[in-house]
C-alpha atoms as a PDB file:
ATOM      1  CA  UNK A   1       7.951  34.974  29.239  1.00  0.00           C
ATOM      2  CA  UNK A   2       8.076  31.213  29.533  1.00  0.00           C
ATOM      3  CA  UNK A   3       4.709  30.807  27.471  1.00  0.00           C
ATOM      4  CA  UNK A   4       5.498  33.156  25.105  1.00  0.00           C
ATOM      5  CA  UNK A   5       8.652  30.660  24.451  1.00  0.00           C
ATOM      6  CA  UNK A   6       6.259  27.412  24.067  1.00  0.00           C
ATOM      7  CA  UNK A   7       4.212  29.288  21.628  1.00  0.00           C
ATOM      8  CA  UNK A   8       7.677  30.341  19.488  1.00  0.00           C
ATOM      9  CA  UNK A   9       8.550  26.851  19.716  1.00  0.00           C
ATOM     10  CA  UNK A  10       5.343  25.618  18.655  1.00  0.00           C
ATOM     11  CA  UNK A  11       4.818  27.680  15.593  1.00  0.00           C
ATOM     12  CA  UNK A  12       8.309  27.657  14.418  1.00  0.00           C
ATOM     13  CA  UNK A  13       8.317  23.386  14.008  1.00  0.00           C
ATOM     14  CA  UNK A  14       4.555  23.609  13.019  1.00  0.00           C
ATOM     15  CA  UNK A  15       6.169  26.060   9.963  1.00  0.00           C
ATOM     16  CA  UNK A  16       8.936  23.508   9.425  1.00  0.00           C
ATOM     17  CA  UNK A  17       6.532  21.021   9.044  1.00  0.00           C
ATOM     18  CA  UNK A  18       4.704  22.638   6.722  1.00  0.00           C
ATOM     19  CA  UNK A  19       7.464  23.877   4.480  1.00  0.00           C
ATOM     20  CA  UNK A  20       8.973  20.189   4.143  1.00  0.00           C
ATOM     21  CA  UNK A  21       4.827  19.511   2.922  1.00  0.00           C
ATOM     22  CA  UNK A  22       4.872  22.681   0.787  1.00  0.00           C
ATOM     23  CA  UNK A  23       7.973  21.773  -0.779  1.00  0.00           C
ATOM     24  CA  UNK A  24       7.713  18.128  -1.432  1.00  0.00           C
ATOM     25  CA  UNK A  25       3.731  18.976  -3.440  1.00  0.00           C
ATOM     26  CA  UNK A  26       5.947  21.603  -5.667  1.00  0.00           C
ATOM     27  CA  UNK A  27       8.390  19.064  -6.448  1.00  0.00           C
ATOM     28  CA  UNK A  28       5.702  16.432  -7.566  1.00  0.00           C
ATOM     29  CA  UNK A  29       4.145  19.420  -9.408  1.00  0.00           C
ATOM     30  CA  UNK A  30       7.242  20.601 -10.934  1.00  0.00           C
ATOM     31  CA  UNK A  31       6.701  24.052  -9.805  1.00  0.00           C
ATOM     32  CA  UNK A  32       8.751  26.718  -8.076  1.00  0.00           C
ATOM     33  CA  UNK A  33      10.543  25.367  -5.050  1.00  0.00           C
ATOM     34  CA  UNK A  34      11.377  26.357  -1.584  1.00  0.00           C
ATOM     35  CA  UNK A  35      15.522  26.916  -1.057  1.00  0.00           C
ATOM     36  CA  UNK A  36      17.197  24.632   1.029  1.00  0.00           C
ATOM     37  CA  UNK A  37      18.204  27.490   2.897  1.00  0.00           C
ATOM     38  CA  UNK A  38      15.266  28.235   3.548  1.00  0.00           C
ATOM     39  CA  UNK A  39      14.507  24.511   4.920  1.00  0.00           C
ATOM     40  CA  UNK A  40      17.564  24.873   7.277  1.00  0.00           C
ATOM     41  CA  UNK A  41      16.739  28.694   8.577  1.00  0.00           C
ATOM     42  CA  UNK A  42      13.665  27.390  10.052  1.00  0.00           C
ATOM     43  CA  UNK A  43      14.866  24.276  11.432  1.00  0.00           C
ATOM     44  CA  UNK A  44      17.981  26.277  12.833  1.00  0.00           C
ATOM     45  CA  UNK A  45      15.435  28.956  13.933  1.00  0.00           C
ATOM     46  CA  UNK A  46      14.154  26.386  16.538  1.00  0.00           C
ATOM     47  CA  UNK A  47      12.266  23.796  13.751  1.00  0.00           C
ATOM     48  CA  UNK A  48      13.894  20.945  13.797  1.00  0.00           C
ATOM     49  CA  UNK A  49      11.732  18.333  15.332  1.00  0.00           C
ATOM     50  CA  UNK A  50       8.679  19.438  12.583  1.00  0.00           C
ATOM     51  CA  UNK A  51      11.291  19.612   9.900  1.00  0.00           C
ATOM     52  CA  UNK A  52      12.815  15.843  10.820  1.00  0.00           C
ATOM     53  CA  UNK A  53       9.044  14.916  11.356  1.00  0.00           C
ATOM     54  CA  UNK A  54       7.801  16.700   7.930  1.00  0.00           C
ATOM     55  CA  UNK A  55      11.284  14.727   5.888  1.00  0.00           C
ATOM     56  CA  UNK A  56       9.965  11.169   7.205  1.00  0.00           C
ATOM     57  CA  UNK A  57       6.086  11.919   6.986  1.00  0.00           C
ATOM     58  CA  UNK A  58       6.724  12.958   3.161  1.00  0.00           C
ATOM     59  CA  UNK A  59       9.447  11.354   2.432  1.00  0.00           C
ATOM     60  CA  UNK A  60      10.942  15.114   1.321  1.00  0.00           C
ATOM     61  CA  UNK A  61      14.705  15.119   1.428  1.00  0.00           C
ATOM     62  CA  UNK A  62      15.700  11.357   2.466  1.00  0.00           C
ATOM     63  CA  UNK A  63      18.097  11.241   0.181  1.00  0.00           C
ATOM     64  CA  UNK A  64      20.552  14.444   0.705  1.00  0.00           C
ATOM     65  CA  UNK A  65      22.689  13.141   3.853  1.00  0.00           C
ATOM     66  CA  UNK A  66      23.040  16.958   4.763  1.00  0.00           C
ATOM     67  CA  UNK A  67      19.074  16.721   5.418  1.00  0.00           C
ATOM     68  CA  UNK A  68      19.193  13.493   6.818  1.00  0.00           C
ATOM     69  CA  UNK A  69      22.697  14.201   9.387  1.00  0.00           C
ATOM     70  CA  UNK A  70      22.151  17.627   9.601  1.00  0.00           C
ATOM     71  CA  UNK A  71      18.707  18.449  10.934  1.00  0.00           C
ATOM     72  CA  UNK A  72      19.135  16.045  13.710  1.00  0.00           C
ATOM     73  CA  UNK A  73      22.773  17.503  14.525  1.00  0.00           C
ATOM     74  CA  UNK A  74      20.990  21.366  14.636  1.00  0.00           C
ATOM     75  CA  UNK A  75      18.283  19.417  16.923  1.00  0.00           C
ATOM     76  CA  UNK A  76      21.208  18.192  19.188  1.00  0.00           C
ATOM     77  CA  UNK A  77      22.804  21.320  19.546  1.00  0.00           C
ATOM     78  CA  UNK A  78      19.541  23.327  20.244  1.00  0.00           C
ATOM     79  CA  UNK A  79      18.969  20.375  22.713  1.00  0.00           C
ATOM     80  CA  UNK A  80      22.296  21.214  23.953  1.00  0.00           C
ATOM     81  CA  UNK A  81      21.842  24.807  24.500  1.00  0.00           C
ATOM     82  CA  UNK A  82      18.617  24.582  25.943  1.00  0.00           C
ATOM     83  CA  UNK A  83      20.413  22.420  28.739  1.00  0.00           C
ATOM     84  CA  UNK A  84      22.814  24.533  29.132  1.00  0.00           C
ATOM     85  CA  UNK A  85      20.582  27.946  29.422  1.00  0.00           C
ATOM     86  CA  UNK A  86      18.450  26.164  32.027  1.00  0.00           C
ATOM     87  CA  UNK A  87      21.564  26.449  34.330  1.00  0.00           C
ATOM     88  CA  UNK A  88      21.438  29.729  34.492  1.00  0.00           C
END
C-alpha cells in the first residue's frame, strides 16, 4: 500500500510540474489557458512541491501572491497531515 502511495505522490507533483510548463508556453503563445483552479486542484491533490518547483523553474505565476503564499501554505498543511497520519 505504501508504494502504491510513493507512486501517487510521484505522478501527482510530476503533473503539477508539468501543468505550471503547459500553462506558462500557452501564455507566451497566447492560446487557450489552463484555470487556476485547475493549478490549485493538483497542487491540493498532493502537487505542491512540482507546482512550487514548476512556478520558479518558469517563472509561471510569480506575481499572483495567492500562487506565491498559497502553494507553499497547501504544502505545509499536507506536510502537516502527513505528520499527523504517521501517528496513527
Amino acid at each position: 500500500m505504501q508504494e502504491y502511495l510513493y507512486w501517487y505522490v510521484a505522478l501527482i507533483n510530476s503533473i503539477g510540474f508539468s501543468l505550471m510548463y503547459i500553462d506558462k508556453r500557452r501564455a507566451i503563445k497566447k492560446t487557450w489557458r489552463i484555470s487556476e483552479r485547475q493549478l490549485f486542484l493538483a497542487a491540493l491533490l498532493g502537487g505542491s512541491i512540482g507546482s512550487i518547483l514548476g512556478m520558479y523553474v518558469f517563472r509561471h505565476k510569480t506575481k499572483h501572491w495567492y500562487f506565491v503564499y498559497g502553494l507553499p501554505v497547501l504544502l505545509i498543511i499536507q506536510v502537516i497531515l502527513i505528520i499527523l497520519l504517521k501517528q496513527y
